[in-house]
Protein backbone atom coordinates (compact mmCIF):
# COMPACT_ATOMS: atom_id res chain seq x y z
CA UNK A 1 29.10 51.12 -7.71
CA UNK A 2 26.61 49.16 -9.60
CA UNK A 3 28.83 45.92 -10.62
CA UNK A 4 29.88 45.97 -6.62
CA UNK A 5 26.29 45.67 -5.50
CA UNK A 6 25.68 42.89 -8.47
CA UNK A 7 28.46 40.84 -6.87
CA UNK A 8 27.50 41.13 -3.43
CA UNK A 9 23.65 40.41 -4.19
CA UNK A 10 23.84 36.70 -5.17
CA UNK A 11 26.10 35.73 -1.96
CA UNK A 12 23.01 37.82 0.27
CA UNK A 13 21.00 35.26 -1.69
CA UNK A 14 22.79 31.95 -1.31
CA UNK A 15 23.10 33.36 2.63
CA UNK A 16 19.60 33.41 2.77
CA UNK A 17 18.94 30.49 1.23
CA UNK A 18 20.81 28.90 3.53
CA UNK A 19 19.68 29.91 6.83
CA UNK A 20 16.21 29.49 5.67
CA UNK A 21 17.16 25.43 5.33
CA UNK A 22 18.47 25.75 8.38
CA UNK A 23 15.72 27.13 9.92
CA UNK A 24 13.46 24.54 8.43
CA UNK A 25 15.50 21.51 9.35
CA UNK A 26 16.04 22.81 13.23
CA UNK A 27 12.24 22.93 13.17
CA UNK A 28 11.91 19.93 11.53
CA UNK A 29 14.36 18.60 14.20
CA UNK A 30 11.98 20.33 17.05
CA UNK A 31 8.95 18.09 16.00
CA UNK A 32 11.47 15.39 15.75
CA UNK A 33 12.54 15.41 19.45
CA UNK A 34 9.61 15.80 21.00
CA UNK A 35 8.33 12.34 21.32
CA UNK A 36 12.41 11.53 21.78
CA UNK A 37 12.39 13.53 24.96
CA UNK A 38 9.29 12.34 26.38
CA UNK A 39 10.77 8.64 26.24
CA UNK A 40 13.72 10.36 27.98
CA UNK A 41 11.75 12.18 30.67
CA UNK A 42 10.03 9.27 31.38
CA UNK A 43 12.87 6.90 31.93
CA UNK A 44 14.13 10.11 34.23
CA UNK A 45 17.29 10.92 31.42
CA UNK A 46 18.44 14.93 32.37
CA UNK A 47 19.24 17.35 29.98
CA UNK A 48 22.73 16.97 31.29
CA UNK A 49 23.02 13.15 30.26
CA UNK A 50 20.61 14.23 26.79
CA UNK A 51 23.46 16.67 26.22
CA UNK A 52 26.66 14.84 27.14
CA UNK A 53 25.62 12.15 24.89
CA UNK A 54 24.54 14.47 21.67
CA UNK A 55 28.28 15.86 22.36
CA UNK A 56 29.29 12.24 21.65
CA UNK A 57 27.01 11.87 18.64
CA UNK A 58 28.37 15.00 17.01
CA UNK A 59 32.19 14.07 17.57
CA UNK A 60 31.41 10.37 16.19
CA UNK A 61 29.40 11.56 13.58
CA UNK A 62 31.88 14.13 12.30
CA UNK A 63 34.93 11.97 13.01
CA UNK A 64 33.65 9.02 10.95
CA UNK A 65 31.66 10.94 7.66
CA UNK A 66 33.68 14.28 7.55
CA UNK A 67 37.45 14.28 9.01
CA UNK A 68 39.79 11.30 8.92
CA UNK A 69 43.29 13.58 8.71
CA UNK A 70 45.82 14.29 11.87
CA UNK A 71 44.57 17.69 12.55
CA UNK A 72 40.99 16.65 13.27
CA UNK A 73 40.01 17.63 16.26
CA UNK A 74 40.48 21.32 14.94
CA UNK A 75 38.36 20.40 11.98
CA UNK A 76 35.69 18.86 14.15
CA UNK A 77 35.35 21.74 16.77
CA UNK A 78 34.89 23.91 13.83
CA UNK A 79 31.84 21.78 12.16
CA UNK A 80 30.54 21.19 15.35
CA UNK A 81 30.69 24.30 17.34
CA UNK A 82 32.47 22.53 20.09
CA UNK A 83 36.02 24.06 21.70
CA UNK A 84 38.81 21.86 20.38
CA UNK A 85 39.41 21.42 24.62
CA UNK A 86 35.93 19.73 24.64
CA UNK A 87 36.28 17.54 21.57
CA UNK A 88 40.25 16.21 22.55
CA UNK A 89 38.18 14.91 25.67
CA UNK A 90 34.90 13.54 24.10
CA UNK A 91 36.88 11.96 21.87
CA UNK A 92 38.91 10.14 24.92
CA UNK A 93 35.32 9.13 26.40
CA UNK A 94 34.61 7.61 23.45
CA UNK A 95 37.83 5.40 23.40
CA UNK A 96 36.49 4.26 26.73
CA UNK A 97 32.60 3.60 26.58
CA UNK A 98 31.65 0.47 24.71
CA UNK A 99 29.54 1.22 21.87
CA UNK A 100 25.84 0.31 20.90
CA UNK A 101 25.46 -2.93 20.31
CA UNK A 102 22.29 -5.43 19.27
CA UNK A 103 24.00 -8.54 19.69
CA UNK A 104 22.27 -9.71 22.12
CA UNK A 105 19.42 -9.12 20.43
CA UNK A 106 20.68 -10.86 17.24
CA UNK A 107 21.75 -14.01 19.36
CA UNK A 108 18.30 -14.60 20.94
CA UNK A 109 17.23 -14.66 16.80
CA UNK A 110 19.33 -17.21 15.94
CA UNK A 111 18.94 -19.47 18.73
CA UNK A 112 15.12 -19.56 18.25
CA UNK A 113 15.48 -19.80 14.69
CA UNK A 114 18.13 -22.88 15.19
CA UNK A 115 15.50 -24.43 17.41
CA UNK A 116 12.77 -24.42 15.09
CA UNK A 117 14.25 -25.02 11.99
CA UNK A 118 17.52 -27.06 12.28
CA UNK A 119 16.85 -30.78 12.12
CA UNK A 120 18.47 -31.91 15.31
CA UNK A 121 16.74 -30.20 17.28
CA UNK A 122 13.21 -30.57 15.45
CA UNK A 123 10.89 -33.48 15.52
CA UNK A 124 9.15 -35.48 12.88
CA UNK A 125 6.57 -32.77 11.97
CA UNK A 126 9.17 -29.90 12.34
CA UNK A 127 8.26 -28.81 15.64
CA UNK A 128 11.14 -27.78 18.52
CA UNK A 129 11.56 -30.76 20.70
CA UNK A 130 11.92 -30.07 24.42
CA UNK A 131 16.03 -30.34 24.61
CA UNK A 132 18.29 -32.01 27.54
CA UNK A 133 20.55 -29.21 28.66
CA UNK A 134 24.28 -30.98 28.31
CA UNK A 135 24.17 -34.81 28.01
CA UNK A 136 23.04 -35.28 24.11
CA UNK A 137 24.35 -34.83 20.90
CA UNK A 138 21.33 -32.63 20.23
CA UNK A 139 21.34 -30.60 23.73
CA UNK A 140 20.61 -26.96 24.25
CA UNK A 141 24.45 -26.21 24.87
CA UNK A 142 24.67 -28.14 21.13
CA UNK A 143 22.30 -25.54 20.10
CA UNK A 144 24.45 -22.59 21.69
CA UNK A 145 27.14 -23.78 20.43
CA UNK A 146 26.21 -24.07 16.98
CA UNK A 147 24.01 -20.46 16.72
CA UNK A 148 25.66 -17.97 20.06
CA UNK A 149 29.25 -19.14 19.66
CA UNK A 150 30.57 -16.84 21.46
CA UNK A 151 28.68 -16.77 24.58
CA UNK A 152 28.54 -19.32 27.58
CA UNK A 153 25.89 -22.40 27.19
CA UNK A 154 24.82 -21.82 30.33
CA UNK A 155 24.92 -17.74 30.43
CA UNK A 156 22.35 -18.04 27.06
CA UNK A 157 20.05 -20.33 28.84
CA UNK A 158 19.92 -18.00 31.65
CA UNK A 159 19.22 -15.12 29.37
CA UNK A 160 16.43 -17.09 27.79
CA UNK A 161 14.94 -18.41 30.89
CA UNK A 162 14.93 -14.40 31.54
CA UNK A 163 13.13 -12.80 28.97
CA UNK A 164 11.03 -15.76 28.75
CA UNK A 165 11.20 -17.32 25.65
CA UNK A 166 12.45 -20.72 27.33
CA UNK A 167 11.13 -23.35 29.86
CA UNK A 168 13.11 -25.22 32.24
CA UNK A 169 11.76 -28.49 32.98
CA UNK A 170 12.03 -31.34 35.59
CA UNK A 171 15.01 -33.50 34.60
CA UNK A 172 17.62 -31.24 33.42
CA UNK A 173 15.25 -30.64 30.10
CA UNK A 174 13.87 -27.08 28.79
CA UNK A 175 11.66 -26.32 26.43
CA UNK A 176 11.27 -23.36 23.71
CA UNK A 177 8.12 -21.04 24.09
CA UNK A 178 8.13 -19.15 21.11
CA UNK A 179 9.65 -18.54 17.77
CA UNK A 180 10.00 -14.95 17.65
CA UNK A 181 11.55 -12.64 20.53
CA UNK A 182 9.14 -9.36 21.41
CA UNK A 183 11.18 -8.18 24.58
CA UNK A 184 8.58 -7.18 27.05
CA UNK A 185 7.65 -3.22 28.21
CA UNK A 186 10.10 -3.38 31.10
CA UNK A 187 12.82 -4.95 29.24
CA UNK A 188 15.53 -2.88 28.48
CA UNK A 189 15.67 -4.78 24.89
CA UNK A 190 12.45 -2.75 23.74
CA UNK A 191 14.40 0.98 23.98
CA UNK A 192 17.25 -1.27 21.94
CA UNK A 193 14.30 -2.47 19.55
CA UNK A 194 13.55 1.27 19.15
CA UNK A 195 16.74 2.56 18.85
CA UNK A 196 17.18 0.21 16.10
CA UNK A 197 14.25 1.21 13.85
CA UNK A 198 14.69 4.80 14.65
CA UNK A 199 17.94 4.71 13.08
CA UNK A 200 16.66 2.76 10.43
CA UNK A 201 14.26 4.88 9.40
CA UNK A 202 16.54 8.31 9.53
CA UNK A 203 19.55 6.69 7.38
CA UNK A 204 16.71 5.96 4.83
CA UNK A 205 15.77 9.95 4.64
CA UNK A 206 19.14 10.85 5.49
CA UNK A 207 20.23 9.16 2.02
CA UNK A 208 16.68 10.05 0.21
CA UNK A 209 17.92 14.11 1.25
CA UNK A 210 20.91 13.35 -0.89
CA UNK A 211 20.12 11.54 -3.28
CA UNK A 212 19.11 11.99 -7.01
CA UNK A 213 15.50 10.94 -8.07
CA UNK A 214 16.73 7.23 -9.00
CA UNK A 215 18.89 6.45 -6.42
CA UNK A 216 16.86 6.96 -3.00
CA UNK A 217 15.42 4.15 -1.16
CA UNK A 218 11.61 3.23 -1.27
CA UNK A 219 9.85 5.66 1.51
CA UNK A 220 5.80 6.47 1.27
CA UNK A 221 3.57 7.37 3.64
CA UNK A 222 -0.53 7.50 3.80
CA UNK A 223 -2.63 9.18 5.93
CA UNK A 224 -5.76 11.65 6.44
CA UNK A 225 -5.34 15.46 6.04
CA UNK A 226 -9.19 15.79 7.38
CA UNK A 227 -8.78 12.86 9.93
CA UNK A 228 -11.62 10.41 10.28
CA UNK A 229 -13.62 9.37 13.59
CA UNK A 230 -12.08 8.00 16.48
CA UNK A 231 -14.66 4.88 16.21
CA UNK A 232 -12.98 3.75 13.03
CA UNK A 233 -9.15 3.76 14.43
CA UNK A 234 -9.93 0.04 15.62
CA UNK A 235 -10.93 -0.90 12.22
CA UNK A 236 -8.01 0.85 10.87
CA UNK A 237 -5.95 -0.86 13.11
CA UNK A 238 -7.13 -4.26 12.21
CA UNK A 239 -6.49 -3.69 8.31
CA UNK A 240 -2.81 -2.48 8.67
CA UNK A 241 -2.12 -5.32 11.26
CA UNK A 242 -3.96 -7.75 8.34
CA UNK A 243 -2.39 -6.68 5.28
CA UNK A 244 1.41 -5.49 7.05
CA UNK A 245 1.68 -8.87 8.35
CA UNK A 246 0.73 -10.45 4.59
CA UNK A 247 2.88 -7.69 3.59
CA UNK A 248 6.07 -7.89 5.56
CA UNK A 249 6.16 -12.24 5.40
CA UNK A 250 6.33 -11.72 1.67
CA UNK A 251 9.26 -9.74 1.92
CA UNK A 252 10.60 -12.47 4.46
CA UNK A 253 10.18 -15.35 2.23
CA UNK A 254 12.20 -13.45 -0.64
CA UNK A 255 14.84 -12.52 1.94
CA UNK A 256 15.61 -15.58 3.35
CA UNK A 257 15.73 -17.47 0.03
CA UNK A 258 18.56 -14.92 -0.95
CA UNK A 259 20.27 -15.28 2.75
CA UNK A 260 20.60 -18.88 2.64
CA UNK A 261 22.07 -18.67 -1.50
CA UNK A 262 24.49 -16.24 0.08
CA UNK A 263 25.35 -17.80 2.91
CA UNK A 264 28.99 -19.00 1.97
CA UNK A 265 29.79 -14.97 1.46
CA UNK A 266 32.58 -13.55 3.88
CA UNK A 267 31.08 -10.93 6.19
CA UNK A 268 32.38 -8.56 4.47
CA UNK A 269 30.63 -9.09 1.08
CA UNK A 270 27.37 -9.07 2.86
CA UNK A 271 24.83 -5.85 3.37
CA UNK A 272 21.98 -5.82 5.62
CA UNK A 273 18.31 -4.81 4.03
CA UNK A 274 15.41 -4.97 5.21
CA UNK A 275 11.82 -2.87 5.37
CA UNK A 276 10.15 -1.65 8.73
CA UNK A 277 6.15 -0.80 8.74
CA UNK A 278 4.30 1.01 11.50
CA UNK A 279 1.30 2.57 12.11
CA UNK A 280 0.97 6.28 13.09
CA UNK A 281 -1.95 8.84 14.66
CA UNK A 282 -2.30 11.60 16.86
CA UNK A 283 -5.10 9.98 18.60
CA UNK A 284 -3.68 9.07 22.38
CA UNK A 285 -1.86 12.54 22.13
CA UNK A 286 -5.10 14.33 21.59
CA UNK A 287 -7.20 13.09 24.31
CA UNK A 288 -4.62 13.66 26.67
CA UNK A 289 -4.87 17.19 25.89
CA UNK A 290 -8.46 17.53 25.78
């Protein structure tokens, strides 16, 4: 009986093993969420929409990284949990909804970066001249053209005029009011902006998780296991603000040296980099509780 019980003890072991990662990463997951589902509750998402879309996630997810063959939809209701019934119909849903996109986020860019640093429609000194809308050579729909192909002149402006980052003037003329888009609290941009570096962030510890010791991306984080006194968060503030900004236009000056060298590149050939910095604390959660 002894060699039985020696070949059974190392799977109890591995089965262990495994449903204590589990364990971990659904907590992990827990803390995770939290701040996730406050946004939600507070833009009045149910559980019911939270869940319908996770559904969607799951099916994607699987679909794309883990099952590509005909019988699929058996292979993803048995990774997911889901009955093949509900996956055959999330997986019509998503043939229907349109997915996430940034685009619009990624045209505002390049029409403000156009504007202030394309010759024809910068002065002397390098500064954005006020444009006529459709009657010149170097006219905002020019300027559309050239950097938002693909959408309307006049749809753009509209856009613009919107989220205020551009002027209309007396005499058919507008006018640029800033060089970098920061969509404002009630624009639905900011939960894109979010979305954006929230994914950023997990693919980065998604591949780190997998990865041997050389391979991972750069990912380091300080902070105070004692805490320190609410008096010297402003100060703290101040220093990251300071010395991220320094930080974070170095990193922009390399980058866009190496964009412009690879600019004749076919999409294709291209990947995206780039590094995100934020500042974290506990300290607006904490009074509220007190």
């Amino acid at each position: 009986m002894a060699p039985a019980v020696a070949e059974i003890a190392p799977d109890l072991g591995i089965t262990e093993m495994v449903d204590s990662l589990k364990s971990t990463l659904l907590n992990s997951f827990r803390q995770l969420l939290r701040p996730l589902v406050r946004i939600l509750l507070r833009h009045g998402v149910s559980f019911a929409e939270f869940q319908e879309t996770s559904k969607i996630v799951f099916v994607e997810v699987a679909e794309k990284d883990f099952f590509k063959d005909t019988e699929r939809d058996k292979s993803i209701a048995a990774i997911t949990g889901l009955p093949p019934r509900e996956v055959s119909r999330i997986t019509q849903v998503i043939k229907i909804i349109s997915p996430p996109s940034n685009e619009n986020l990624n045209r505002i860019g390049r029409i403000l970066s156009g504007w202030h640093q394309d010759p024809l429609f910068t002065g002397p000194y390098g500064l954005p001249l006020e444009l006529p809308i459709d009657t010149e050579p170097n006219s905002f729909f020019e300027l559309a053209r050239r950097y938002s192909p693909d959408v309307d002149g006049q749809a753009m402006l509209k856009e613009l005029v919107r989220v205020g980052v551009v002027q209309e003037l007396p005499g058919n003329r507008v006018r640029v009011l800033t060089r970098a888009y920061i969509p404002d609290q009630s624009d639905s941009a900011i939960v894109q902006f979010m979305g954006v570096a929230l994914r950023d962030l997990a693919e980065t510890l998604d591949l780190n998780l997998g990865a041997d010791d050389d391979s991972g991306y750069f990912e380091r984080r300080v902070w105070t296991p004692q805490g320190i006194s609410p008096m010297d968060l402003p100060h703290f503030e101040l220093l990251v603000n300071e010395k991220g900004q320094e930080f974070l236009e170095t990193l922009d000056n390399w980058l866009t040296s190496r964009e412009a060298d690879a600019e004749s590149l076919p999409a294709n050939a291209k990947i995206k980099v780039g590094v995100g910095v934020y500042l974290f604390s506990n300290a607006q959660r904490k009074f509220q509780e007190d």
